[in-house]
PDB file of N, CA and C in Angstrom:
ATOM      1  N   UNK A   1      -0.914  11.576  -9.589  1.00  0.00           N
ATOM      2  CA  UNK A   1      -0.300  10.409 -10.171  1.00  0.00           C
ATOM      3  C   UNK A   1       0.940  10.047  -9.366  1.00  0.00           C
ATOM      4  N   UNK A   2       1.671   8.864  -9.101  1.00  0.00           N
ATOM      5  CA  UNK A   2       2.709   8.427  -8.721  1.00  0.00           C
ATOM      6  C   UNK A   2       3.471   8.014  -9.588  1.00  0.00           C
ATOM      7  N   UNK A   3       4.612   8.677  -9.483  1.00  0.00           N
ATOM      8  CA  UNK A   3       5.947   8.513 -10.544  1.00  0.00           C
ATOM      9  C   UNK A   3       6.407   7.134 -10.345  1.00  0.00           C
ATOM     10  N   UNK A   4       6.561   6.351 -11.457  1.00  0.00           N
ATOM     11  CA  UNK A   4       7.309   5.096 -10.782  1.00  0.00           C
ATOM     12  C   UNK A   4       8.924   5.227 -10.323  1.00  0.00           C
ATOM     13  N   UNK A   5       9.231   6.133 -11.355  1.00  0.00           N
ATOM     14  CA  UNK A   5      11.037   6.816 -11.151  1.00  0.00           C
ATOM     15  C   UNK A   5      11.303   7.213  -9.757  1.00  0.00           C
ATOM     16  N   UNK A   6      10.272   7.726  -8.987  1.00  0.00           N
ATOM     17  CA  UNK A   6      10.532   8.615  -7.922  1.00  0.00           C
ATOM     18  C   UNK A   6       9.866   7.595  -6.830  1.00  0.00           C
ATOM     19  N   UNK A   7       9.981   5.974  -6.646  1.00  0.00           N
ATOM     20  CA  UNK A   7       9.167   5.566  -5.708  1.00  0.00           C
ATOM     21  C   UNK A   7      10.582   4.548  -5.807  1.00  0.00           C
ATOM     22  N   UNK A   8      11.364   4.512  -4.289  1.00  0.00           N
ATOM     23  CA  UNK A   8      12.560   4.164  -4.478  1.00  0.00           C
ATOM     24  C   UNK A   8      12.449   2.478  -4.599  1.00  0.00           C
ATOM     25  N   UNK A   9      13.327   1.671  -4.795  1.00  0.00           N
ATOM     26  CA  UNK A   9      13.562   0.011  -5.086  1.00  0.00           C
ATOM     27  C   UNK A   9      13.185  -0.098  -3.402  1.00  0.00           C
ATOM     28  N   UNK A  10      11.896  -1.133  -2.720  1.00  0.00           N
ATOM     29  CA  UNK A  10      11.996  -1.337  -1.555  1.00  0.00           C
ATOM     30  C   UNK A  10      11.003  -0.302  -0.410  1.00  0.00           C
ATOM     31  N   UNK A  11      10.917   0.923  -1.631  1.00  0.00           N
ATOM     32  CA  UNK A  11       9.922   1.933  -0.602  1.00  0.00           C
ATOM     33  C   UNK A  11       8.666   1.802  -1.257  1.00  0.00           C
ATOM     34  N   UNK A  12       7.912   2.527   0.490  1.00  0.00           N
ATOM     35  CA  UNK A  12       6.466   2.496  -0.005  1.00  0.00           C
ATOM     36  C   UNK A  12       5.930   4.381  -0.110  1.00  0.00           C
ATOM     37  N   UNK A  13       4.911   4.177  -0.491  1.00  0.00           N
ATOM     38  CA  UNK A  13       4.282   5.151  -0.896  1.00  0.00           C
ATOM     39  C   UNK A  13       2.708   5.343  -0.840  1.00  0.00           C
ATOM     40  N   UNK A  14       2.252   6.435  -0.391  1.00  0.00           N
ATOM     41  CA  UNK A  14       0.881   6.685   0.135  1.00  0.00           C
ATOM     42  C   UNK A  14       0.145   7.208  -1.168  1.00  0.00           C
ATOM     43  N   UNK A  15      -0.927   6.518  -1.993  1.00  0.00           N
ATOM     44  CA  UNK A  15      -1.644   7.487  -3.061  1.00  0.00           C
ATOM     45  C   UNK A  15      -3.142   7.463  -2.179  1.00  0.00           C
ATOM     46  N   UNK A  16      -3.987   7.637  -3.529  1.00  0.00           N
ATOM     47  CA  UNK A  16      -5.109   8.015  -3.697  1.00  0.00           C
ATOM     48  C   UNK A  16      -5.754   7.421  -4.993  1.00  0.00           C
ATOM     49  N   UNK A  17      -7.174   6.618  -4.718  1.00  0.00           N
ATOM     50  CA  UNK A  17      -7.689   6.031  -5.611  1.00  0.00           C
ATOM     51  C   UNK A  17      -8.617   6.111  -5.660  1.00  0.00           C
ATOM     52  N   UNK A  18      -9.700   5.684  -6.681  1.00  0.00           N
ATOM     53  CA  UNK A  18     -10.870   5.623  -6.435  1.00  0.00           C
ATOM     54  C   UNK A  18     -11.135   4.125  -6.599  1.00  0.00           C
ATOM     55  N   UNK A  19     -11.758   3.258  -5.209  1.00  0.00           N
ATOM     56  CA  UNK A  19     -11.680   1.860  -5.818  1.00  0.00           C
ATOM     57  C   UNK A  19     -13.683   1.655  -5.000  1.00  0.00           C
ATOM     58  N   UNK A  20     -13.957   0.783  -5.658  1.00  0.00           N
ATOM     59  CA  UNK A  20     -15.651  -0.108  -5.573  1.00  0.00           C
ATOM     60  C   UNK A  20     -16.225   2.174  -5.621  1.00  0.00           C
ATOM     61  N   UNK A  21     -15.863   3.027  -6.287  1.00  0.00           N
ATOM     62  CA  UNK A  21     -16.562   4.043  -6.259  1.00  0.00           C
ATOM     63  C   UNK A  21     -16.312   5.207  -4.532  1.00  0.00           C
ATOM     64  N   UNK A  22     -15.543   4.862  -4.006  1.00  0.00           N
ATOM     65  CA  UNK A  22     -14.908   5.750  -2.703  1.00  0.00           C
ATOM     66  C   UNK A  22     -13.229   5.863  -3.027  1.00  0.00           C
ATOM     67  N   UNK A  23     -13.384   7.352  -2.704  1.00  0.00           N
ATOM     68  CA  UNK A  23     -11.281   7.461  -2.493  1.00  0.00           C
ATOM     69  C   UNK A  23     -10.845   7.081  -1.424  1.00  0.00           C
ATOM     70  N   UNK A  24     -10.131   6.387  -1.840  1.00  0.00           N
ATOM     71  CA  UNK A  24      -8.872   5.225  -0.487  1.00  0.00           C
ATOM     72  C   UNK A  24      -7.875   5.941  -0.624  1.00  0.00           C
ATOM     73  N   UNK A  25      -7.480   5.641   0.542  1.00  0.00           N
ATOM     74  CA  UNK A  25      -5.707   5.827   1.103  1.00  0.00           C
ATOM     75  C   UNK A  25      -4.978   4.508   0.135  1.00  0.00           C
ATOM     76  N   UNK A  26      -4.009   4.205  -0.314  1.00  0.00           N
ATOM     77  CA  UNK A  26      -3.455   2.875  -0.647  1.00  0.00           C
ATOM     78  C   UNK A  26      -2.169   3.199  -0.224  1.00  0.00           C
ATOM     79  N   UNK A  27      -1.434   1.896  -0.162  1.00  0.00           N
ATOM     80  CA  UNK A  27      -0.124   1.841   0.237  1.00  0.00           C
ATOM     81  C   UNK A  27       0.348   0.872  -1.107  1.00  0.00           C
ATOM     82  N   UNK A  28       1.640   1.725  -1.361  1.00  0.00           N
ATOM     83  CA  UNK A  28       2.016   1.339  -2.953  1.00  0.00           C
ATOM     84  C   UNK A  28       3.834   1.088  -2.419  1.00  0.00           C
ATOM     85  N   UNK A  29       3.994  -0.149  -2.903  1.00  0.00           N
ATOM     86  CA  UNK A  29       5.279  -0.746  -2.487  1.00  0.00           C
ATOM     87  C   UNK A  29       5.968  -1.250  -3.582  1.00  0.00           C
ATOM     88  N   UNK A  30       7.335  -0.621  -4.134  1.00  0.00           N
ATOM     89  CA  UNK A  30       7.790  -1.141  -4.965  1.00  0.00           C
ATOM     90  C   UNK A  30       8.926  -2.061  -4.697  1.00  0.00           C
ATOM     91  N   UNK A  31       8.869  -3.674  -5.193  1.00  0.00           N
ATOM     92  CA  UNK A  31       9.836  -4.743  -5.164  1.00  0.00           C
ATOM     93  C   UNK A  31      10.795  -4.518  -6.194  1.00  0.00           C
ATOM     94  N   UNK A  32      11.810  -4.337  -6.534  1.00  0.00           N
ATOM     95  CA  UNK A  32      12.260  -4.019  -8.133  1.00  0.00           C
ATOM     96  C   UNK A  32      11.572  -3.532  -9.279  1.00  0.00           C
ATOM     97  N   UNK A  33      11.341  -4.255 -10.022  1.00  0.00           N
ATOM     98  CA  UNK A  33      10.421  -4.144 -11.242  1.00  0.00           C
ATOM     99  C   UNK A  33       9.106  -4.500 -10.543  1.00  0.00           C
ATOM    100  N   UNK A  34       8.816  -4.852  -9.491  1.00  0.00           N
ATOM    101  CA  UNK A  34       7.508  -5.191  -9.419  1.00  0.00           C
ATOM    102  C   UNK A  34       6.779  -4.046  -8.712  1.00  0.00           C
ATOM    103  N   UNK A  35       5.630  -3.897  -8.664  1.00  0.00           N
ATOM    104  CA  UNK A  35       4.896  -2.515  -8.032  1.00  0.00           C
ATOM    105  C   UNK A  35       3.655  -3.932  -6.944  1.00  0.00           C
ATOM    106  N   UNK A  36       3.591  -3.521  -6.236  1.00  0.00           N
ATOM    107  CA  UNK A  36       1.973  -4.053  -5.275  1.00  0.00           C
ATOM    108  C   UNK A  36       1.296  -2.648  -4.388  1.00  0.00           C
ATOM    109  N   UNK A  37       0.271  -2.991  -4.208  1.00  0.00           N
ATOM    110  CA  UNK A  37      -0.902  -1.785  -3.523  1.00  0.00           C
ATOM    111  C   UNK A  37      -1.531  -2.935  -2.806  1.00  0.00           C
ATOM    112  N   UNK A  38      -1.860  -2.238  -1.693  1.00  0.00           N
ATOM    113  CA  UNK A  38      -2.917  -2.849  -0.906  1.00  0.00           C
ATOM    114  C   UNK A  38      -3.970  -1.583  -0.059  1.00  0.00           C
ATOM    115  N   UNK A  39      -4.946  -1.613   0.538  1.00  0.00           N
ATOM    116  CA  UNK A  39      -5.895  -0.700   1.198  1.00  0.00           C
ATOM    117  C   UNK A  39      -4.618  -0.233   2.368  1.00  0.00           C
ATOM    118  N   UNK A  40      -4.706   1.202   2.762  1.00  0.00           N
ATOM    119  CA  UNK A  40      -4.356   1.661   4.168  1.00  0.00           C
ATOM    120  C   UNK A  40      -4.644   1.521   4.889  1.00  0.00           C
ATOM    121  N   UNK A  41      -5.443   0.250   5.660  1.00  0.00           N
ATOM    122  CA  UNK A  41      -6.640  -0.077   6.532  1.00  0.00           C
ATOM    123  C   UNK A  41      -5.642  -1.287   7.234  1.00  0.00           C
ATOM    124  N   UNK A  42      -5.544  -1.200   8.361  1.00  0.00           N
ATOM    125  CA  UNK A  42      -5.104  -2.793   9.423  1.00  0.00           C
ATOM    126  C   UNK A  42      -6.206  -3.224   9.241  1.00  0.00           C
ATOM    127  N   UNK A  43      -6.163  -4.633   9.107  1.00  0.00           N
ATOM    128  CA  UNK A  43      -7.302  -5.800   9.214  1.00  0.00           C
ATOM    129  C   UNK A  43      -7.754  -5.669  10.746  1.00  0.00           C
ATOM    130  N   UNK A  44      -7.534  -5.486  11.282  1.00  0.00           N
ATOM    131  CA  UNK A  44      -7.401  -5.400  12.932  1.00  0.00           C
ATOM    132  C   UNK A  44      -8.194  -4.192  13.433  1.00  0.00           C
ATOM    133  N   UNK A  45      -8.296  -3.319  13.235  1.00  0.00           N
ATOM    134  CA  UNK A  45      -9.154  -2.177  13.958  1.00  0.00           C
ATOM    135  C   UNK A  45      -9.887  -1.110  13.009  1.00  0.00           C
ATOM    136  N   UNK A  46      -9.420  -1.254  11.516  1.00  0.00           N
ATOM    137  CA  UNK A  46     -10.117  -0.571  10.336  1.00  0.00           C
ATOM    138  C   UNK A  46      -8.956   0.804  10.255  1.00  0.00           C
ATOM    139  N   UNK A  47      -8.169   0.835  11.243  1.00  0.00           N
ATOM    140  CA  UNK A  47      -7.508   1.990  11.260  1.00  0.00           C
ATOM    141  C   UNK A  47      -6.426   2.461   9.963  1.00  0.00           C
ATOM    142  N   UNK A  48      -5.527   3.649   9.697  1.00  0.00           N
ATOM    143  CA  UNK A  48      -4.786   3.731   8.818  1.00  0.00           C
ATOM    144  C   UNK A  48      -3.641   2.919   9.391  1.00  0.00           C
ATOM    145  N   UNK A  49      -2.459   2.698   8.392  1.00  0.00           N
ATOM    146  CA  UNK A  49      -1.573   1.969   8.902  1.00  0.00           C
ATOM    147  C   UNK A  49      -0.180   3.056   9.170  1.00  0.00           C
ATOM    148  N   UNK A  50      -0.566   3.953   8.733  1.00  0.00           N
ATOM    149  CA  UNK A  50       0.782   4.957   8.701  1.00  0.00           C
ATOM    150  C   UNK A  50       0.576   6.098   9.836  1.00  0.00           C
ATOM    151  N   UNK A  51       1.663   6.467  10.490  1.00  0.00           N
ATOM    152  CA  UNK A  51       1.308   7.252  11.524  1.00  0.00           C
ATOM    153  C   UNK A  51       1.651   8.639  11.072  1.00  0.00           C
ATOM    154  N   UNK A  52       1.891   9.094   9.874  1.00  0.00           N
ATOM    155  CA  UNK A  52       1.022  10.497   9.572  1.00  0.00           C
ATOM    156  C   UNK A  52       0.867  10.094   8.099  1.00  0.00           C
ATOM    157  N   UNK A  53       0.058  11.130   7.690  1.00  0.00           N
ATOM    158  CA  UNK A  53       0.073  11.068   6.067  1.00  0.00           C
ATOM    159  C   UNK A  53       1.315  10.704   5.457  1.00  0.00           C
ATOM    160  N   UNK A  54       1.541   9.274   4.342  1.00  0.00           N
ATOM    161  CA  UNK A  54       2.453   8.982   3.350  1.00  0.00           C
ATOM    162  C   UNK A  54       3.417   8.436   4.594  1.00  0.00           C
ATOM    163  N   UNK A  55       3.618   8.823   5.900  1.00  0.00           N
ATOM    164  CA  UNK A  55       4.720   8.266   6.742  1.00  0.00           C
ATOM    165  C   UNK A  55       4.743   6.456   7.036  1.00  0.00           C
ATOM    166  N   UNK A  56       5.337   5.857   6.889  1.00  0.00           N
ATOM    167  CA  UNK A  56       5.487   4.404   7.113  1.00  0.00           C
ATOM    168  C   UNK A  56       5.912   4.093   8.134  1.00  0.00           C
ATOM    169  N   UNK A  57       5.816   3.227   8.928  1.00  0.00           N
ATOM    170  CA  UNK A  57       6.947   2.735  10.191  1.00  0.00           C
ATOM    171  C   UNK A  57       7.537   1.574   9.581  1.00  0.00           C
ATOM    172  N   UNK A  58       8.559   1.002   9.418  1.00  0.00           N
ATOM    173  CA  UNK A  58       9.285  -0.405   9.007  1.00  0.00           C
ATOM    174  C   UNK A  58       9.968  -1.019  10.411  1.00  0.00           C
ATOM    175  N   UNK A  59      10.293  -2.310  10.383  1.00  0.00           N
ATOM    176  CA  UNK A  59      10.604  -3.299  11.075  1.00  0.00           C
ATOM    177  C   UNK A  59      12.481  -2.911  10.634  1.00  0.00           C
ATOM    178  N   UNK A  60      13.374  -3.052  11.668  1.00  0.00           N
ATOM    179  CA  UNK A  60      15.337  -3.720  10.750  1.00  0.00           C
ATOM    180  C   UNK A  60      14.884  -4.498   9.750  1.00  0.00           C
ATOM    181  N   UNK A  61      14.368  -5.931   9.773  1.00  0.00           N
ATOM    182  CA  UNK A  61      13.706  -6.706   8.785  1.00  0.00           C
ATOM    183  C   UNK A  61      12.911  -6.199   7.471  1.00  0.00           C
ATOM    184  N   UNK A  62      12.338  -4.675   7.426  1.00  0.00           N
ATOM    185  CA  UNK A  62      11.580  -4.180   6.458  1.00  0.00           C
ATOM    186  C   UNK A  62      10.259  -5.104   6.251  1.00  0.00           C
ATOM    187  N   UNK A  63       9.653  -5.384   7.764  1.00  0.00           N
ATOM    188  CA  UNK A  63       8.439  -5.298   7.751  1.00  0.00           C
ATOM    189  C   UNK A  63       7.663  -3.843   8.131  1.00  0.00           C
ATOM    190  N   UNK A  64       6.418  -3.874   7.416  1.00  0.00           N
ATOM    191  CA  UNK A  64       5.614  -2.740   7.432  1.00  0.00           C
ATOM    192  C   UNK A  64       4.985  -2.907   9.226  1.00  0.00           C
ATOM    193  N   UNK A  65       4.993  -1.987   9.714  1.00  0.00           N
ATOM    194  CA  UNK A  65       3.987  -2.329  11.059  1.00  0.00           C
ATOM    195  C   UNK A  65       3.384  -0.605  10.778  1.00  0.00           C
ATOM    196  N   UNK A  66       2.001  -1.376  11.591  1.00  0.00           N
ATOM    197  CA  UNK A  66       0.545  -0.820  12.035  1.00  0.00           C
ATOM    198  C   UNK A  66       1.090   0.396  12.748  1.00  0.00           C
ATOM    199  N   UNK A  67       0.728   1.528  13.042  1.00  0.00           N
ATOM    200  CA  UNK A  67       1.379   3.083  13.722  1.00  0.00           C
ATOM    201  C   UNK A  67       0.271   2.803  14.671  1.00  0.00           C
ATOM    202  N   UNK A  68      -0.922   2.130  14.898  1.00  0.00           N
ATOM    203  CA  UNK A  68      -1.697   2.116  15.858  1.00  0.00           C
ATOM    204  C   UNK A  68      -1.275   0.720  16.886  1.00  0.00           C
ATOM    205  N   UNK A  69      -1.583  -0.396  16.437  1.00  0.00           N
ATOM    206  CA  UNK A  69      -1.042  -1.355  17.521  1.00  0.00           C
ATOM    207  C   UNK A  69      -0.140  -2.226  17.236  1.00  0.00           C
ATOM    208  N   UNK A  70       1.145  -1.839  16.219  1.00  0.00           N
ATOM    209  CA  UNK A  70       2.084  -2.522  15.665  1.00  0.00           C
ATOM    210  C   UNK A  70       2.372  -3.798  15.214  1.00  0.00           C
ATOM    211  N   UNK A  71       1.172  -3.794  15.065  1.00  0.00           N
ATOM    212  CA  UNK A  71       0.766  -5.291  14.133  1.00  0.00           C
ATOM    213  C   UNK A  71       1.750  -5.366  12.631  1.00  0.00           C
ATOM    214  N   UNK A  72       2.838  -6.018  12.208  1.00  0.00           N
ATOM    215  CA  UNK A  72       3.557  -6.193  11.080  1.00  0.00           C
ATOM    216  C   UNK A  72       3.373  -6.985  10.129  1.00  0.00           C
ATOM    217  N   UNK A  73       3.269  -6.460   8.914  1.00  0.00           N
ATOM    218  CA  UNK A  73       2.878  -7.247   8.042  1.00  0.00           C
ATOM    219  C   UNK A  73       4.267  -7.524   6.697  1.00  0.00           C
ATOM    220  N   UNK A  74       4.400  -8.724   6.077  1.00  0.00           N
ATOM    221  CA  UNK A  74       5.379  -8.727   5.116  1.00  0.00           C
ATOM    222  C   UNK A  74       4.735  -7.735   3.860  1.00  0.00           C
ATOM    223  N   UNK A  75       5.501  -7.989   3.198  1.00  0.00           N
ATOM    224  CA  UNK A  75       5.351  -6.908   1.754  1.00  0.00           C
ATOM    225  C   UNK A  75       5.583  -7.755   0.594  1.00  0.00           C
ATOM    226  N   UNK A  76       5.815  -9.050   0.641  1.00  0.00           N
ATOM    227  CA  UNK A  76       5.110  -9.365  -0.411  1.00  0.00           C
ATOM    228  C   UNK A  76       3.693  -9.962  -0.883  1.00  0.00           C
ATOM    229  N   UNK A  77       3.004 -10.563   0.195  1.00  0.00           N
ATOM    230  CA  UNK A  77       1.078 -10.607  -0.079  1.00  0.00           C
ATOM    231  C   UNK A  77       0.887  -9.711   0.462  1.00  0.00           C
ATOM    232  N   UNK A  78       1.769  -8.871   1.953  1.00  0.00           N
ATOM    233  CA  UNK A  78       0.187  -8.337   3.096  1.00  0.00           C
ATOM    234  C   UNK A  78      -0.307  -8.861   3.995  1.00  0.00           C
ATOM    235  N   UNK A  79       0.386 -10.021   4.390  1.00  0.00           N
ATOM    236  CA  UNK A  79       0.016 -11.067   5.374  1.00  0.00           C
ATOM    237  C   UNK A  79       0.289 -10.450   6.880  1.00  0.00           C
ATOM    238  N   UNK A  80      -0.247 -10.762   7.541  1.00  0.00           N
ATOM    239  CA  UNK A  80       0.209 -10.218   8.846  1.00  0.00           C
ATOM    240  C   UNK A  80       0.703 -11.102   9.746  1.00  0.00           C
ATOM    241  N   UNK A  81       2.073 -11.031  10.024  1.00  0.00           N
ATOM    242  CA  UNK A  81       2.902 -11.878  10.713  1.00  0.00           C
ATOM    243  C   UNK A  81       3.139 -11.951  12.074  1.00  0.00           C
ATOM    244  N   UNK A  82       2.499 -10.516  12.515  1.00  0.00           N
ATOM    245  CA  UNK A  82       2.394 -10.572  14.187  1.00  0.00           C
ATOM    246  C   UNK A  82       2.142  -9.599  14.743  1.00  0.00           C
ATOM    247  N   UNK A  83       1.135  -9.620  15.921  1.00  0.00           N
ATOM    248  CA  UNK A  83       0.262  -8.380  16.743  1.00  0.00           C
ATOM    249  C   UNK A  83      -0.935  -9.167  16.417  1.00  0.00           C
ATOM    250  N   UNK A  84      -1.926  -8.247  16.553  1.00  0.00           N
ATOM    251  CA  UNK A  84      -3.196  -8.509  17.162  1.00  0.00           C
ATOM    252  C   UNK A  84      -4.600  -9.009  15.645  1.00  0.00           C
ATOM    253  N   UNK A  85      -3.647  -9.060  14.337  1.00  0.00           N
ATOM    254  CA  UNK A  85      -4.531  -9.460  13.592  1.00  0.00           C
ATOM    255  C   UNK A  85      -3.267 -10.561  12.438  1.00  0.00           C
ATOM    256  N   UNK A  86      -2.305 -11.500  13.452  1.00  0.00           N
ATOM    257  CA  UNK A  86      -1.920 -12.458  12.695  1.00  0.00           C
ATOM    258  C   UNK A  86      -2.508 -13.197  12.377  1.00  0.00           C
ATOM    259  N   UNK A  87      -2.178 -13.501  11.224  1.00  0.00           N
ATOM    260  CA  UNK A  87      -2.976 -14.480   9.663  1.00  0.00           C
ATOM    261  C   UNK A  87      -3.580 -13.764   8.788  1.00  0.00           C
ATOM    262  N   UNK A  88      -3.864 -12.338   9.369  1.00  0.00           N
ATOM    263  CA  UNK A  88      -4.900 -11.896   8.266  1.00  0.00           C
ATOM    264  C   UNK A  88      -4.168 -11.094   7.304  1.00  0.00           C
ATOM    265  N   UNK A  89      -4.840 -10.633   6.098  1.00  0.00           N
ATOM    266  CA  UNK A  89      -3.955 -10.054   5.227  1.00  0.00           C
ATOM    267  C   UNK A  89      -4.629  -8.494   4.852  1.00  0.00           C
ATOM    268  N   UNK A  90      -3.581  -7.535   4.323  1.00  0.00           N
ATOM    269  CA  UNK A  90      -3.902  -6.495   4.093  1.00  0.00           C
ATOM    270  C   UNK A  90      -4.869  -6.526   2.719  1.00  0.00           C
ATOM    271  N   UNK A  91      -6.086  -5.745   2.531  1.00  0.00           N
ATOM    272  CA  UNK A  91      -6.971  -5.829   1.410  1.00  0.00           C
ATOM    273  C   UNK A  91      -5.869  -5.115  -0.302  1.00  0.00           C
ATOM    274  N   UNK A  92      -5.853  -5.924  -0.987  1.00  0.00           N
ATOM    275  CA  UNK A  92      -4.842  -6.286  -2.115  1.00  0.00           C
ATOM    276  C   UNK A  92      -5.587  -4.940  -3.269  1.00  0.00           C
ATOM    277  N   UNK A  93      -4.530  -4.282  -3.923  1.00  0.00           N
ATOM    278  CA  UNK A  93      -5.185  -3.387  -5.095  1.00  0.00           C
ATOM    279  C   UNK A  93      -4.533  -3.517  -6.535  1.00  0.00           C
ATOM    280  N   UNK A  94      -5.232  -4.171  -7.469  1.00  0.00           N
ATOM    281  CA  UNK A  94      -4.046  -4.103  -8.709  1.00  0.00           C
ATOM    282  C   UNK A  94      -3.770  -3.140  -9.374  1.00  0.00           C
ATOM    283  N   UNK A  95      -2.727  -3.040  -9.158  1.00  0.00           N
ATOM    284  CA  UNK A  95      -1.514  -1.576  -9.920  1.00  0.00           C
ATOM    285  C   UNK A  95      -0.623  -2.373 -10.635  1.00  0.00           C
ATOM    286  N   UNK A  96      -0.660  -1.758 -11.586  1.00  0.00           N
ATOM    287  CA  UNK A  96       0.585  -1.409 -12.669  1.00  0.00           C
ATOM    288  C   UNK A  96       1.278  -0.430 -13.002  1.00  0.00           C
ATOM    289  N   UNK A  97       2.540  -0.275 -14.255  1.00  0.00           N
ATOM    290  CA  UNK A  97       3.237   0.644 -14.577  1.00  0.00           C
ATOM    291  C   UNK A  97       2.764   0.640 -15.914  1.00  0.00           C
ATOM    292  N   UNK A  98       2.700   1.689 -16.195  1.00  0.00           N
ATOM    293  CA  UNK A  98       2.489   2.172 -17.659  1.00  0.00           C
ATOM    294  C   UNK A  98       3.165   3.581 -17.647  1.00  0.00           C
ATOM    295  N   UNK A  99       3.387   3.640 -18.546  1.00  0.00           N
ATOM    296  CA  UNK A  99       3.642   5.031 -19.407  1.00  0.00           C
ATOM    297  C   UNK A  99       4.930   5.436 -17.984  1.00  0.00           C
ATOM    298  N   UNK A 100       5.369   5.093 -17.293  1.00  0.00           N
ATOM    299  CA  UNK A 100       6.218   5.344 -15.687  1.00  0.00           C
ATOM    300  C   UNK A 100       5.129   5.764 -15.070  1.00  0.00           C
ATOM    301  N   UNK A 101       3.939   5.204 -15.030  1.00  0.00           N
ATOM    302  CA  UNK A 101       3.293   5.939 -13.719  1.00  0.00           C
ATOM    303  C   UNK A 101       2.872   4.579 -13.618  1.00  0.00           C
ATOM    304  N   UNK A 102       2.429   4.965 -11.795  1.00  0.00           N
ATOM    305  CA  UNK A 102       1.578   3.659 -11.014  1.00  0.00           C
ATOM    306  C   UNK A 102       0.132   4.111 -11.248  1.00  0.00           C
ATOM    307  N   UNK A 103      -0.677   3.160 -11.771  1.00  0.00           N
ATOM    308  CA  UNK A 103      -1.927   3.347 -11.972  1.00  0.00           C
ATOM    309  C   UNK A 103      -2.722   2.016 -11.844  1.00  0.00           C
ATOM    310  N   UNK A 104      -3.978   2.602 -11.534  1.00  0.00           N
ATOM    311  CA  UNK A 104      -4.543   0.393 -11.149  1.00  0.00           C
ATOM    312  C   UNK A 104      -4.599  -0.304 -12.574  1.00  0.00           C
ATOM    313  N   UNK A 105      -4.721  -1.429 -12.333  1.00  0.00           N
ATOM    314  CA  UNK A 105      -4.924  -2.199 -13.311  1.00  0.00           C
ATOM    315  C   UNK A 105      -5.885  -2.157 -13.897  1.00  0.00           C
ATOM    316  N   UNK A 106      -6.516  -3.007 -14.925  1.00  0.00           N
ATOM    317  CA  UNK A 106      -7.993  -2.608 -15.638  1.00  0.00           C
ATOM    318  C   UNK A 106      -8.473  -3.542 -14.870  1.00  0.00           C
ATOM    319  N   UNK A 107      -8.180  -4.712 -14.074  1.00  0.00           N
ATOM    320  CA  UNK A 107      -8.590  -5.546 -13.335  1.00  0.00           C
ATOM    321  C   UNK A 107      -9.259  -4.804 -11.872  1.00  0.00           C
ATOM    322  N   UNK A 108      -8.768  -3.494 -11.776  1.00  0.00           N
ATOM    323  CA  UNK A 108      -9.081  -2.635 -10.510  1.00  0.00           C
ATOM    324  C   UNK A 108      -9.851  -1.429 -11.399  1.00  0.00           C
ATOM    325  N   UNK A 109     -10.536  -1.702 -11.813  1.00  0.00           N
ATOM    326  CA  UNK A 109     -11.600   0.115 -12.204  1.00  0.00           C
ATOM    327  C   UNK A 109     -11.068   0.538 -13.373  1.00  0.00           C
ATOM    328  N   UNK A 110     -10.498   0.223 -14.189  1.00  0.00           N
ATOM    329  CA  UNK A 110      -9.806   0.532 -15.997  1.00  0.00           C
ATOM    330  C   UNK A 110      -8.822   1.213 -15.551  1.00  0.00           C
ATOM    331  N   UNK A 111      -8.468   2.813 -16.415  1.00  0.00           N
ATOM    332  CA  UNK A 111      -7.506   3.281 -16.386  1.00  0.00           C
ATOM    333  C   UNK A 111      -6.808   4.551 -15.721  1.00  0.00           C
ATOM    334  N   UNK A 112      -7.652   4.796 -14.574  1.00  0.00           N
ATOM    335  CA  UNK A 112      -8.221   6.283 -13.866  1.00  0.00           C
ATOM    336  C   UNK A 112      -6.226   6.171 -12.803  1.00  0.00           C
ATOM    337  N   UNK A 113      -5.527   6.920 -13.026  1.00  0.00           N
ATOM    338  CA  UNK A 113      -4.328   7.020 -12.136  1.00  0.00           C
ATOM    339  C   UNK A 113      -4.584   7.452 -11.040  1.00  0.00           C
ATOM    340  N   UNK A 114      -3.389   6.605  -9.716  1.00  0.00           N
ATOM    341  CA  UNK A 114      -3.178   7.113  -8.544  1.00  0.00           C
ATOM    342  C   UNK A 114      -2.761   8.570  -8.528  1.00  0.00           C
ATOM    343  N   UNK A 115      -3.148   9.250  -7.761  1.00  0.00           N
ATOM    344  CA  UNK A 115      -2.628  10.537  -7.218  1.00  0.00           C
ATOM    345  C   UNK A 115      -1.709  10.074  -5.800  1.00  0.00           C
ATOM    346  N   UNK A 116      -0.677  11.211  -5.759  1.00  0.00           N
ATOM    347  CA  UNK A 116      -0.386  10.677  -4.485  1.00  0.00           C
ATOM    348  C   UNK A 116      -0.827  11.516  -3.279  1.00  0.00           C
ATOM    349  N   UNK A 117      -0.554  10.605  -2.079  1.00  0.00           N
ATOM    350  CA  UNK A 117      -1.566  11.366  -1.035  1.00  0.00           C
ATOM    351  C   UNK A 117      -1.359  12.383  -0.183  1.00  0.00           C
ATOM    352  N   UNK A 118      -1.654  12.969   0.273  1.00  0.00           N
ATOM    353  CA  UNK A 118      -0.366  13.820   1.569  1.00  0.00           C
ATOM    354  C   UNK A 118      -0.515  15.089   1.266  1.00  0.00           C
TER     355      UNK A 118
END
């Protein structure tokens, strides 16, 4: 499970899900009160986006970039703003907070919680 207490204002975080029936990597980013997930996958080569387990690379700006061909993406859709797969966007996961944990939405597979990854 991922603590929401322990996932700082602005940081991201590596879980584990089960989404369409396979466990994913996700990347779980908290805005203030807001939580977003998207797949660990660059649109661009299928690769992970973190260059080790749960590790992130960020932009000064606090864009997310690719650990394989530094493709950067913003953090609030997932959009990719530049490298080798601009325009495209990171694949989106709905998470919520309940009970303080990050868990998907019922809109994403009912009520089964992230684990985290690593």
């Amino acid at each position: 499970m991922l603590d929401w207490a322990g996932l700082a204002d602005g940081g991201l975080a590596e879980a584990e899900a089960c989404v369409d029936g396979a466990l994913e990597s996700l990347i779980v980013h908290r805005d203030g009160d807001a939580v977003r997930a998207w797949l660990n996958i660059c649109p661009h080569a299928g690769r992970r986006l973190d260059w080790a387990p749960g590790e992130f690379l960020r932009t000064k700006d606090g864009l997310l970039v690719c650990a394989v061909h530094g493709a950067t993406f913003e953090l609030s859709e997932g959009l990719c703003v530049g490298g080798p797969c601009r325009g495209q966007s990171l694949s989106a996961v709905a998470v919520e907070v309940r009970d303080g944990v990050v868990r998907l939405s019922a809109d994403a597979l009912g009520t089964a919680a992230l684990r985290t990854g690593g």
